[in-house]
N, C-alpha and C. Protein backbone atom coordinates (compact mmCIF):
# COMPACT_ATOMS: atom_id res chain seq x y z
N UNK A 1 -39.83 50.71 335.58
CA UNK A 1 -39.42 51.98 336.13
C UNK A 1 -40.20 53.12 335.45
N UNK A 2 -40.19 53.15 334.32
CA UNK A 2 -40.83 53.96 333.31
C UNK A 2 -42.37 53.84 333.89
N UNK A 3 -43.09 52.78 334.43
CA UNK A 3 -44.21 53.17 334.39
C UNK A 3 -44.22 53.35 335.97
N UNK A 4 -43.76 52.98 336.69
CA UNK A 4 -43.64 53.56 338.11
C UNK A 4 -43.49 55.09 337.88
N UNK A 5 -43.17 55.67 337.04
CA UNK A 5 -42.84 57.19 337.15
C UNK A 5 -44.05 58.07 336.43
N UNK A 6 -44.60 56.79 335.19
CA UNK A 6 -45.60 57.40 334.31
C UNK A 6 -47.07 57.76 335.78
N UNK A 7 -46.73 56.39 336.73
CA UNK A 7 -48.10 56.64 337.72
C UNK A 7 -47.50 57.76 338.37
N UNK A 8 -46.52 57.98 339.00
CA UNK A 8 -46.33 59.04 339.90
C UNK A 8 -46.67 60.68 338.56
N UNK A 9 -46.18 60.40 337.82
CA UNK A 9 -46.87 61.78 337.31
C UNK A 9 -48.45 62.13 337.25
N UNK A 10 -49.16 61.30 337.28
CA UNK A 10 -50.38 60.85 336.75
C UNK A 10 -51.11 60.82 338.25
N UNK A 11 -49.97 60.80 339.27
CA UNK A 11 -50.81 61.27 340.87
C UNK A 11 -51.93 59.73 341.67
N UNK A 12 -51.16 58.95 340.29
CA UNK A 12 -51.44 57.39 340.66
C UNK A 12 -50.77 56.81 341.87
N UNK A 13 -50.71 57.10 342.99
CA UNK A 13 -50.08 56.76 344.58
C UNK A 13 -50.01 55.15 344.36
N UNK A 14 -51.33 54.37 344.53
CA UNK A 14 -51.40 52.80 344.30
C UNK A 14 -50.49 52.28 342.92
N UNK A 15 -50.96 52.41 342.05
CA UNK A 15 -50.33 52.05 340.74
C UNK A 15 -48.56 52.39 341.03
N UNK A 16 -48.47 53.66 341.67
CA UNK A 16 -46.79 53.76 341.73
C UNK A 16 -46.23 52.80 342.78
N UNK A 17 -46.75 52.58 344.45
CA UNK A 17 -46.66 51.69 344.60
C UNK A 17 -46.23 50.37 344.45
N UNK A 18 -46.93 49.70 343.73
CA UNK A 18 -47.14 48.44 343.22
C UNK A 18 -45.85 48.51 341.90
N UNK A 19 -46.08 49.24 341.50
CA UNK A 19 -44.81 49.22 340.39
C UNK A 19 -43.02 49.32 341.15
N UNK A 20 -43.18 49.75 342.18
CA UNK A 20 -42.05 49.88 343.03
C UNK A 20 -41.84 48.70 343.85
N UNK A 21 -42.65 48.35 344.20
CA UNK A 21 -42.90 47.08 344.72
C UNK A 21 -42.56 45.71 344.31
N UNK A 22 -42.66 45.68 342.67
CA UNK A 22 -43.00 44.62 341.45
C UNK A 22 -40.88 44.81 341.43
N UNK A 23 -40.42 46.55 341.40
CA UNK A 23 -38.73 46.79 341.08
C UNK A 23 -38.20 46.04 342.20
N UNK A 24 -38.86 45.80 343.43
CA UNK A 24 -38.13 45.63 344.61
C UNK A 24 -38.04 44.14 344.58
N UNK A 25 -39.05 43.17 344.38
CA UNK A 25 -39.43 41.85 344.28
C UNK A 25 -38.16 41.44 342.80
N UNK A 26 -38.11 41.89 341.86
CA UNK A 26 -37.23 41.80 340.76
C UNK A 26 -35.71 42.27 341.47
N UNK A 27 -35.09 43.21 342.10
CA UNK A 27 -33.93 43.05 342.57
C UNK A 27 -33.59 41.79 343.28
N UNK A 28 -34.72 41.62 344.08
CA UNK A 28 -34.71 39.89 345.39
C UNK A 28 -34.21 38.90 344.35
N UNK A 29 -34.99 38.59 342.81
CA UNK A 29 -34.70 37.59 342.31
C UNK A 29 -33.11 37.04 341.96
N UNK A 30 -33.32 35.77 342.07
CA UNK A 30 -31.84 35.09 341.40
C UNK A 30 -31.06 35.61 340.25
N UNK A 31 -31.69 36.04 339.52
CA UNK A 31 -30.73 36.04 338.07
C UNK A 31 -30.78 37.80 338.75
N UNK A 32 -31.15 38.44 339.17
CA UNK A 32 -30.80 39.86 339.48
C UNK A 32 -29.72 39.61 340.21
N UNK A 33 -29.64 38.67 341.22
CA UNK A 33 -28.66 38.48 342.17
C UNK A 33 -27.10 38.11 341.36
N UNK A 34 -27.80 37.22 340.56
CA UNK A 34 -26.17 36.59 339.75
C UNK A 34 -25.54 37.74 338.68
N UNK A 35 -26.08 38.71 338.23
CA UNK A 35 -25.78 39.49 337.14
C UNK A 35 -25.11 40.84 338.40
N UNK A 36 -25.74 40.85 339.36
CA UNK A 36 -25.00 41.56 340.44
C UNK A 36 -23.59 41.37 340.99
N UNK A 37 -23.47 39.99 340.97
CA UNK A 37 -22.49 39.38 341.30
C UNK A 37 -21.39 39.31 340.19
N UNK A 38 -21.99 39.11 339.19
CA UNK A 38 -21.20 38.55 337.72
C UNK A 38 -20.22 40.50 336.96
N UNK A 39 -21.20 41.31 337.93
CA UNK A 39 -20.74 42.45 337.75
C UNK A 39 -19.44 42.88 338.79
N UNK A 40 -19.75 42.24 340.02
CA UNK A 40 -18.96 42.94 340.84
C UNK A 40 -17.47 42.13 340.46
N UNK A 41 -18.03 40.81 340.39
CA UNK A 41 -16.43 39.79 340.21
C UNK A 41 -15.28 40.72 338.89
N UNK A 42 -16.51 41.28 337.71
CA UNK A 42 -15.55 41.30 336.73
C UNK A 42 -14.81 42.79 336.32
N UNK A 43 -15.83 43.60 337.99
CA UNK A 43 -14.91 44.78 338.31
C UNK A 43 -13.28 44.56 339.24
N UNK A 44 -13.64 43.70 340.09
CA UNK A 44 -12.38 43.40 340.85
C UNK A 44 -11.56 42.53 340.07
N UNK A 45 -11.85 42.17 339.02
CA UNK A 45 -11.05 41.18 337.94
C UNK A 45 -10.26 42.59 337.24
N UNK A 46 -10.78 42.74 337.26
CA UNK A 46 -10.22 44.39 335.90
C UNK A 46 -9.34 44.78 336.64
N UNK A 47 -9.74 45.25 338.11
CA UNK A 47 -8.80 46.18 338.74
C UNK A 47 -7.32 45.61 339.64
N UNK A 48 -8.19 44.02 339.59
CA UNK A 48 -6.32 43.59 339.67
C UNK A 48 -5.48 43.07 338.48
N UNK A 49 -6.04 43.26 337.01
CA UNK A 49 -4.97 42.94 336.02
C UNK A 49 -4.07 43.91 336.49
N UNK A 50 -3.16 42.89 335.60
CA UNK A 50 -1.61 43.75 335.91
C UNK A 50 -1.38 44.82 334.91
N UNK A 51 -2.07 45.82 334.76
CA UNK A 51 -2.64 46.56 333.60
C UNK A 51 -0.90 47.68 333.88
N UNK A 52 -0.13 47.97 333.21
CA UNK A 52 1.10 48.69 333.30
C UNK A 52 0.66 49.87 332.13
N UNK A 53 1.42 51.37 332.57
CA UNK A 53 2.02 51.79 331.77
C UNK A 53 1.41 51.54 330.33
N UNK A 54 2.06 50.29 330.07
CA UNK A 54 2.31 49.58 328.47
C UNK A 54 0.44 49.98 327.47
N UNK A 55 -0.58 49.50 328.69
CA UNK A 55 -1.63 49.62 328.21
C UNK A 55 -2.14 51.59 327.93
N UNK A 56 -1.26 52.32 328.57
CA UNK A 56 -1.95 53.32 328.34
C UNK A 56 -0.91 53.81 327.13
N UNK A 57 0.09 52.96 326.65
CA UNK A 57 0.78 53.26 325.75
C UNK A 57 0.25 52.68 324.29
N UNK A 58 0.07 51.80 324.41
CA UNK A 58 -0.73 50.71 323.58
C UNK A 58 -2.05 52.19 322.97
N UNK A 59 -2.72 52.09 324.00
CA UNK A 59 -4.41 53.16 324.20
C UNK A 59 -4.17 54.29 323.15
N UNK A 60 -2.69 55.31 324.18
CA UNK A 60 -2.87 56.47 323.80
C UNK A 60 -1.83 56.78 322.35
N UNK A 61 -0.75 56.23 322.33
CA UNK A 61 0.28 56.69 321.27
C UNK A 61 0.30 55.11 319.83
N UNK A 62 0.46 54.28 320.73
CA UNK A 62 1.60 52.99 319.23
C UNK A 62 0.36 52.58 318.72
N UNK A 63 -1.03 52.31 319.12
CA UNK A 63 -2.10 52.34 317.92
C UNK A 63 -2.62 52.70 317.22
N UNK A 64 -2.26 54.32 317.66
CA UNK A 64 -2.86 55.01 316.73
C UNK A 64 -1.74 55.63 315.36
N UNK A 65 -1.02 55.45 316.49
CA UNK A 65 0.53 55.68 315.74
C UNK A 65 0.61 54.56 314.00
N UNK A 66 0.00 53.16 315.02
CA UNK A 66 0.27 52.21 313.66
C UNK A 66 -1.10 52.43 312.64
N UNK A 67 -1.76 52.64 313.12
CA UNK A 67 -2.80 52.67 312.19
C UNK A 67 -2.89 54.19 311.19
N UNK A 68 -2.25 55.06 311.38
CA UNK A 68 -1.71 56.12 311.01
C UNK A 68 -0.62 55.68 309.58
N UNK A 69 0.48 55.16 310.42
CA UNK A 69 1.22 53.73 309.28
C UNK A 69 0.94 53.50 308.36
N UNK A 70 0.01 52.65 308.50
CA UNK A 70 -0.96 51.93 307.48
C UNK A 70 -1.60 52.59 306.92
N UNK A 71 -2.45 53.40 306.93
CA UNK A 71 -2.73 54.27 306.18
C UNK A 71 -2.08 54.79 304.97
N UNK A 72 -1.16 55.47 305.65
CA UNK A 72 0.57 56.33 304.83
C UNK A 72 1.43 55.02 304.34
N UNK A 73 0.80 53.57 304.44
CA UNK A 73 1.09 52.74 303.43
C UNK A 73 0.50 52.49 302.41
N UNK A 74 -1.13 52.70 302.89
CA UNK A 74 -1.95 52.28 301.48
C UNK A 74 -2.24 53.54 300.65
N UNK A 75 -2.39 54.99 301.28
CA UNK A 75 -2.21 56.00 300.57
C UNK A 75 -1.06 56.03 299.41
N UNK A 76 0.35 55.39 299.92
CA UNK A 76 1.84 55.99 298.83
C UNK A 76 1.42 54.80 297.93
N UNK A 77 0.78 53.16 298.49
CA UNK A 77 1.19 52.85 297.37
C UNK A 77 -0.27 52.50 296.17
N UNK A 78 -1.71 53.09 296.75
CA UNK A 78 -2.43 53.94 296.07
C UNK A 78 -1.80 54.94 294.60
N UNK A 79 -1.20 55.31 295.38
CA UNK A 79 -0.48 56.46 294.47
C UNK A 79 0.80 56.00 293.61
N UNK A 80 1.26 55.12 293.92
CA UNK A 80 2.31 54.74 293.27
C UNK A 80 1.48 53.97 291.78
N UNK A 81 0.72 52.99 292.31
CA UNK A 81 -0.22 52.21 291.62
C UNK A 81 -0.75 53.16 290.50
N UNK A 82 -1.64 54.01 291.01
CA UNK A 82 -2.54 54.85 289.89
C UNK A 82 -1.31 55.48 288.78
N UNK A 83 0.20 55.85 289.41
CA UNK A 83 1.22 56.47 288.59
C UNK A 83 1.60 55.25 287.45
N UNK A 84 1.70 54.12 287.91
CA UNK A 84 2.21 53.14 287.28
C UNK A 84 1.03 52.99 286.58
N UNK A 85 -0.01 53.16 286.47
CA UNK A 85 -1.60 52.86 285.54
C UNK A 85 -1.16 53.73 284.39
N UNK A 86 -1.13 55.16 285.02
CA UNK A 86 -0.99 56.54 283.84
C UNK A 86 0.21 56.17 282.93
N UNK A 87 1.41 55.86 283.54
CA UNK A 87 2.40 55.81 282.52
C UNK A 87 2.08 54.41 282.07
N UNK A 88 1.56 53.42 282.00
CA UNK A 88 1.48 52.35 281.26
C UNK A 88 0.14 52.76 280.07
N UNK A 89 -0.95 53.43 280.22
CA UNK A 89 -1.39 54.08 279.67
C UNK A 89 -1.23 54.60 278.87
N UNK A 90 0.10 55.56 278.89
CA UNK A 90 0.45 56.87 278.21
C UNK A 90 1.24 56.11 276.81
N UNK A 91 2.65 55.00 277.74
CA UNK A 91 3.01 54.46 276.64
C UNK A 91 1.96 53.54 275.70
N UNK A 92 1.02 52.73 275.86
CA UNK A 92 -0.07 52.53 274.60
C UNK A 92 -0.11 53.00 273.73
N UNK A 93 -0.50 54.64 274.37
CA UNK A 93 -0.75 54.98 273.27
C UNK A 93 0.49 55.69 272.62
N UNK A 94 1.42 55.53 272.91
CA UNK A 94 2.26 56.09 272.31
C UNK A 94 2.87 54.76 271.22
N UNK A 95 2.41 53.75 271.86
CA UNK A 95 2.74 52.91 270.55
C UNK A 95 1.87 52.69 269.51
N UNK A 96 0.61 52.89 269.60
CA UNK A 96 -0.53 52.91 268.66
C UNK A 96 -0.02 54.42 267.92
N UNK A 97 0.29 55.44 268.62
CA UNK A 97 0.32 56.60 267.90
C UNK A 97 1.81 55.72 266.61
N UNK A 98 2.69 55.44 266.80
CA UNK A 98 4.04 55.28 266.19
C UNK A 98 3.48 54.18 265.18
N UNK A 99 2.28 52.98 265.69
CA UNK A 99 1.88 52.06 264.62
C UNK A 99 1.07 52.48 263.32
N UNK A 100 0.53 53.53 264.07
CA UNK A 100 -0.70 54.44 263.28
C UNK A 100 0.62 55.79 261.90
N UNK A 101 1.53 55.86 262.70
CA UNK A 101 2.38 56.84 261.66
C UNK A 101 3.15 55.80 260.62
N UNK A 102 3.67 54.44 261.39
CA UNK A 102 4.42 53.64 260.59
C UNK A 102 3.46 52.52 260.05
N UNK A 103 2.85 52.34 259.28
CA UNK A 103 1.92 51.07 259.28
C UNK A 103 2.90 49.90 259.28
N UNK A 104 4.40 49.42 258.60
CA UNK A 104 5.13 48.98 258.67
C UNK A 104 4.82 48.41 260.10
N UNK A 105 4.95 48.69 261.32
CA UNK A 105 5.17 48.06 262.28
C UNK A 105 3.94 47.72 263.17
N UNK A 106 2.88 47.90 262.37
CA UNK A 106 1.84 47.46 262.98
C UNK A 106 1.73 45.82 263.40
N UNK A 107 3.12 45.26 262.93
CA UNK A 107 2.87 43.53 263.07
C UNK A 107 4.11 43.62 264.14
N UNK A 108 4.91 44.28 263.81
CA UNK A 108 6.68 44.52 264.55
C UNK A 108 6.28 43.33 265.98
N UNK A 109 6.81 42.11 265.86
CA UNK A 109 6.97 41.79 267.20
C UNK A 109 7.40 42.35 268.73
N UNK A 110 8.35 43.00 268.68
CA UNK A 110 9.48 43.32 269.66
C UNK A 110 7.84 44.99 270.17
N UNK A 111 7.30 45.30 269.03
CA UNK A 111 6.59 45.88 269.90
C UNK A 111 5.23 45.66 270.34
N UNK A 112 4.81 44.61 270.05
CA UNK A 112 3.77 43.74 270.51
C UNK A 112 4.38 43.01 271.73
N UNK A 113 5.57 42.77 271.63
CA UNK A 113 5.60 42.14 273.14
C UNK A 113 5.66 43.59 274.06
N UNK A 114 6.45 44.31 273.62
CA UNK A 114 6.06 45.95 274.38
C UNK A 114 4.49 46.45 274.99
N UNK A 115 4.04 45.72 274.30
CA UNK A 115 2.22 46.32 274.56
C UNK A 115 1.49 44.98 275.31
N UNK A 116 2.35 43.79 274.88
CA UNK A 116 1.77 42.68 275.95
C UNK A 116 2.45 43.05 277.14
N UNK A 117 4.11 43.51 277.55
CA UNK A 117 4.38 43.88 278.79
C UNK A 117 3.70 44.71 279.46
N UNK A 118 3.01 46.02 278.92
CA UNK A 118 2.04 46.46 279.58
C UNK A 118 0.80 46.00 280.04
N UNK A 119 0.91 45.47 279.31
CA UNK A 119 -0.95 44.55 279.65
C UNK A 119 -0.48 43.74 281.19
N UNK A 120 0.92 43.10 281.13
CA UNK A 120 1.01 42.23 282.29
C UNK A 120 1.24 43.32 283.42
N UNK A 121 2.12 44.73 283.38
CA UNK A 121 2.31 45.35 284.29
C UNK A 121 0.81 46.06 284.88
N UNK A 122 -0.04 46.17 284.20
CA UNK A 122 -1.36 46.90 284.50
C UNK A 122 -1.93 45.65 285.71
N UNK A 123 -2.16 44.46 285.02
CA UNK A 123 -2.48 42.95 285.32
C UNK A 123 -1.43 42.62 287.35
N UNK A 124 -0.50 43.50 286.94
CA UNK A 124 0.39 43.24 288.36
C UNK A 124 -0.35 44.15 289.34
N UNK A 125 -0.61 44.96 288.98
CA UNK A 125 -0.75 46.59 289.98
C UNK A 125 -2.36 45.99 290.70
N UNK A 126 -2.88 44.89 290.36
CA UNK A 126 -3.97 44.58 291.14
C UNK A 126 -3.89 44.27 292.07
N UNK A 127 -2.47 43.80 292.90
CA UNK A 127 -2.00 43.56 294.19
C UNK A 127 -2.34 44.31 294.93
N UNK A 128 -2.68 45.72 294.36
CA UNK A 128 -2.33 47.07 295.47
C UNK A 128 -3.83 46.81 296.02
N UNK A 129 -4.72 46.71 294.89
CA UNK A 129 -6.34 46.36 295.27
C UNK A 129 -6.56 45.47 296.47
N UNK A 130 -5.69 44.37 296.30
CA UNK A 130 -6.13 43.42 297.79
C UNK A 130 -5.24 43.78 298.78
N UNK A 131 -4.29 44.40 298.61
CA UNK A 131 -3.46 44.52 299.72
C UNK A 131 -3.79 46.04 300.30
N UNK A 132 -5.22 46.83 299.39
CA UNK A 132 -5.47 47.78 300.33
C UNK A 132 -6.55 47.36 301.05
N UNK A 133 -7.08 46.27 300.34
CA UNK A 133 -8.25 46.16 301.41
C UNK A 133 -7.97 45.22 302.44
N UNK A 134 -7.11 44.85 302.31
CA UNK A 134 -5.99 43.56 303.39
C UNK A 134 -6.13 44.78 304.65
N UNK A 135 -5.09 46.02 304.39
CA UNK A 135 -4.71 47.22 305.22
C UNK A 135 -5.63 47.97 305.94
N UNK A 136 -6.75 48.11 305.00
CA UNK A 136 -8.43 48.75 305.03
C UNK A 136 -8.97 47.87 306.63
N UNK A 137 -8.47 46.80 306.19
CA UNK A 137 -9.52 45.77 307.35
C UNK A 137 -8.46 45.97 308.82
N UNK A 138 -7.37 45.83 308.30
CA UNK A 138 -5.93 45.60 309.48
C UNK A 138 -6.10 46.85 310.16
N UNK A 139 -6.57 47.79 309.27
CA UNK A 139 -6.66 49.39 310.32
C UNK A 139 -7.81 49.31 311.02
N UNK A 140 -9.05 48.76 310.98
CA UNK A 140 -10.22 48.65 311.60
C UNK A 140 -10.44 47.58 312.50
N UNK A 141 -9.59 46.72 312.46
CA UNK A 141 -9.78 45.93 314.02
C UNK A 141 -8.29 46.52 314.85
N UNK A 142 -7.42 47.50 314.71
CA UNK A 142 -6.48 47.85 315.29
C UNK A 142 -7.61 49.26 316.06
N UNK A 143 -7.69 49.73 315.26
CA UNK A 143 -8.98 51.06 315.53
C UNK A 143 -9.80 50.47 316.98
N UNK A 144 -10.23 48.96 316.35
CA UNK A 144 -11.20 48.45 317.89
C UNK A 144 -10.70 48.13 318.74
N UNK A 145 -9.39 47.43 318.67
CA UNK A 145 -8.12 47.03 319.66
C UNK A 145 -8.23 48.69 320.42
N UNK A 146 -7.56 49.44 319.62
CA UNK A 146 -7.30 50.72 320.37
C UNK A 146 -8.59 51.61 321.37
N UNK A 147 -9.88 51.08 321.18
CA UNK A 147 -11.03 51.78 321.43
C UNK A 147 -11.09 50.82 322.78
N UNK A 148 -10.78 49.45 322.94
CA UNK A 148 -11.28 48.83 323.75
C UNK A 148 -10.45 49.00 325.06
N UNK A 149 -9.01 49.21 324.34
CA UNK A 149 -8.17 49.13 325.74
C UNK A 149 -8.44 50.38 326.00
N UNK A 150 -8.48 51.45 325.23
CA UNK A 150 -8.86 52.68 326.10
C UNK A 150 -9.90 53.01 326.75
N UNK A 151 -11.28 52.05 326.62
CA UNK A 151 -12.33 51.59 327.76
C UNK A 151 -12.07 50.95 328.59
N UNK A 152 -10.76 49.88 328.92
CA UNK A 152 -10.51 49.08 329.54
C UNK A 152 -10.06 50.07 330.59
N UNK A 153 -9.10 50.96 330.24
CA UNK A 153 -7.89 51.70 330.87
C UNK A 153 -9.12 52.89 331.76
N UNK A 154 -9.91 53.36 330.69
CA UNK A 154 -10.56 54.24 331.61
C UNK A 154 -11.55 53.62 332.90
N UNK A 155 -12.40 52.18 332.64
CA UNK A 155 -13.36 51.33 333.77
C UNK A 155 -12.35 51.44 334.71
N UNK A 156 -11.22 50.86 334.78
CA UNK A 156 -10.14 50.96 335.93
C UNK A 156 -9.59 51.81 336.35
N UNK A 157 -9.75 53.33 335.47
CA UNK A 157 -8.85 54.23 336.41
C UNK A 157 -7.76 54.58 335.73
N UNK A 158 -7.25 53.92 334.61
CA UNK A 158 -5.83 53.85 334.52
C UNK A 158 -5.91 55.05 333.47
N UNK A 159 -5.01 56.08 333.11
CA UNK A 159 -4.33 56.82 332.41
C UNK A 159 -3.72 56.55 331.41
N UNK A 160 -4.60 57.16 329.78
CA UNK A 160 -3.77 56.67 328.41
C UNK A 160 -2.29 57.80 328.77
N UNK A 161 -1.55 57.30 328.37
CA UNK A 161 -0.33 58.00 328.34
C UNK A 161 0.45 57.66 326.94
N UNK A 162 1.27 58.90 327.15
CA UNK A 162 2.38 58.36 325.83
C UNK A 162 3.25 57.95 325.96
N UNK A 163 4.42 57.35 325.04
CA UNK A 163 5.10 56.77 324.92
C UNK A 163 6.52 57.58 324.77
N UNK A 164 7.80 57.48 324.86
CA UNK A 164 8.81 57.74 324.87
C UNK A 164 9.29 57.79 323.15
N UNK A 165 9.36 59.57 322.77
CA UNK A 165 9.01 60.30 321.40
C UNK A 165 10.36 60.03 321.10
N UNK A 166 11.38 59.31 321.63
CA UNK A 166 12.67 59.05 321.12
C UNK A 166 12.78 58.18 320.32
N UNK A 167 12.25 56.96 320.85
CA UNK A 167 12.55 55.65 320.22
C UNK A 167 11.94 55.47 319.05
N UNK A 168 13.27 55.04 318.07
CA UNK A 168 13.11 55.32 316.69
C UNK A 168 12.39 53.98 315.98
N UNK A 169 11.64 54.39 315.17
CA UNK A 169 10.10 53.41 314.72
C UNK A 169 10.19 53.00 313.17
N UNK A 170 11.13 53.62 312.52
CA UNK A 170 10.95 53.98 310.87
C UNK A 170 11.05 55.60 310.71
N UNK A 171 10.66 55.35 309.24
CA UNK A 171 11.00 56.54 308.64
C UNK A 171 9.57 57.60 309.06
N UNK A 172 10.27 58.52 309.18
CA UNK A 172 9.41 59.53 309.52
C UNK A 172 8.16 60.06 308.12
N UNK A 173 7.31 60.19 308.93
CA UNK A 173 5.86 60.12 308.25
C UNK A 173 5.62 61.42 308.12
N UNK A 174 5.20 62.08 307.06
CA UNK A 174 4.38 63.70 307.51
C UNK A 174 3.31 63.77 307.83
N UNK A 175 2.24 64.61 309.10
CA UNK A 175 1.36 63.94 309.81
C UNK A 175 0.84 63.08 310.64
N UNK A 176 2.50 61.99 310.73
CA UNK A 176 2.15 61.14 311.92
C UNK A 176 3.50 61.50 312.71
N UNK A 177 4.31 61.69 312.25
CA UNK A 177 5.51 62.50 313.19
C UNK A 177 5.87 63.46 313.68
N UNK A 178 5.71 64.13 314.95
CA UNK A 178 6.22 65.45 315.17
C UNK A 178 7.07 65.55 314.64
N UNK A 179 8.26 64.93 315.02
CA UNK A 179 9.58 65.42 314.57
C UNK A 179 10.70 65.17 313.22
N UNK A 180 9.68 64.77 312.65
CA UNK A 180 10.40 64.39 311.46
C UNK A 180 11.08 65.21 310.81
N UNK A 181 11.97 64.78 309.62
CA UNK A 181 13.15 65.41 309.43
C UNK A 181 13.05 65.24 307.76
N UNK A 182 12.87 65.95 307.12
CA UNK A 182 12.47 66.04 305.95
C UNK A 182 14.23 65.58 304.85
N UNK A 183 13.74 65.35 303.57
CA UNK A 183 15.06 64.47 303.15
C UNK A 183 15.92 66.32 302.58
N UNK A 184 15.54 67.37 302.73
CA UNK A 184 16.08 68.58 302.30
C UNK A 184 16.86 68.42 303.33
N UNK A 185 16.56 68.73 304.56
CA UNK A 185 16.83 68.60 305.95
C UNK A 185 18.64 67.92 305.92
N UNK A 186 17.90 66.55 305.73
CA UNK A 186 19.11 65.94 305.62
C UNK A 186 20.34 66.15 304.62
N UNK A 187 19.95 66.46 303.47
CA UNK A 187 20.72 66.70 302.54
C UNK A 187 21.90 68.12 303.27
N UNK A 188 20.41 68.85 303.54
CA UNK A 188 21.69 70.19 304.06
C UNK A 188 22.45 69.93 305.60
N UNK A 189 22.03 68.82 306.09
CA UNK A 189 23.26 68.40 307.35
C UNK A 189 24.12 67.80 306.60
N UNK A 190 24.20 67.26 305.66
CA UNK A 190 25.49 66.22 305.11
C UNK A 190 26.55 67.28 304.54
N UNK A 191 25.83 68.46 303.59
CA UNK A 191 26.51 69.61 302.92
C UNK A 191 27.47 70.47 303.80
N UNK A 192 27.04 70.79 304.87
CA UNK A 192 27.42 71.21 306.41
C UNK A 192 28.26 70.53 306.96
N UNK A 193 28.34 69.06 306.81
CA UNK A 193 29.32 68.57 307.09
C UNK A 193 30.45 68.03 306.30
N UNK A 194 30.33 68.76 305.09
CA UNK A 194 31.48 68.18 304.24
C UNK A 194 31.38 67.03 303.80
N UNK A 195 30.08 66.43 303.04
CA UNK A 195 29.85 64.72 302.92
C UNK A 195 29.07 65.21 301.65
């Protein structure tokens, strides 16, 4: 095609020709014919799934919704993790500082097992490491799930839509919930109601 167009600029009449000629002989062929076909079957395949609703719900709101989730799972417990690092940290040295004032207890069992319990609690918090990259991966094929049906939904026509903002999912997220209800919130409905 490209050079059918390079001759027509070039005021090449024959050469464009023949290059149009060469496109026309290549549509005639078989495998042009079957990839024609293999196209049309797997448009009328698409457009009679029983594609509901559900998929433009899936598309537009609960995947992104979950992957949002997950996120605001591996973010809190990111953060929980690095908190549990600092204060296991902090106490160290707060027992080196107390071994360093008392030399007396520089042997003290009861606080050597104190400083081996930290060593094991530091040694625990590595869970968070695989279980963010467990989450890391779980959000990125949900991400492609969500990208595909919403190509699926749009080849056919169909409309991402949302989902019904009632139905209760968990605890409300900040940033992934409109309507969430903060725990002040609640506190001052209970006060209000005499509870």
């Amino acid at each position: 095609m490209r050079s059918a167009l390079h001759a027509l600029e070039q005021g090449d009449e024959a050469s464009y020709r023949s290059q149009i000629e060469t496109l026309t002989q290549w549509r005639n062929s078989p495998i042009f014919s079957a990839f024609d076909r293999l196209a049309r079957e797997l448009t009328r395949s698409l457009e009679t799934l029983p594609i509901d609703a559900r998929l433009g719900a899936l598309a537009g709101q609960e995947l992104p919704d979950a992957r949002a989730r997950l996120d605001f799972v591996l973010q809190t417990t990111e953060e929980a993790t690095h908190r549990t690092l600092d204060l296991v940290d902090a106490s160290r040295a707060a027992i080196d500082s107390l071994r360093d004032r008392e030399p007396a207890l520089a042997d003290d069992p009861e606080l050597m097992n104190v400083r081996h319990h930290l060593s094991e609690i530091s040694l625990a918090q590595e869970y968070q490491d695989l279980t963010g990259q467990t989450i890391k991966r779980v959000v990125g094929i949900v991400h492609q799930v969500e990208q595909a049906l919403a190509a699926i939904g749009v080849a056919i026509g169909k409309q991402v839509s949302e989902v019904d903002p009632l139905r209760a999912e968990g605890p409300a997220i900040r940033g992934v919930d409109k309507h969430g209800v903060s725990q002040n919130d609640a506190d001052s409905l209970l006060t209000d109601l005499g509870l």
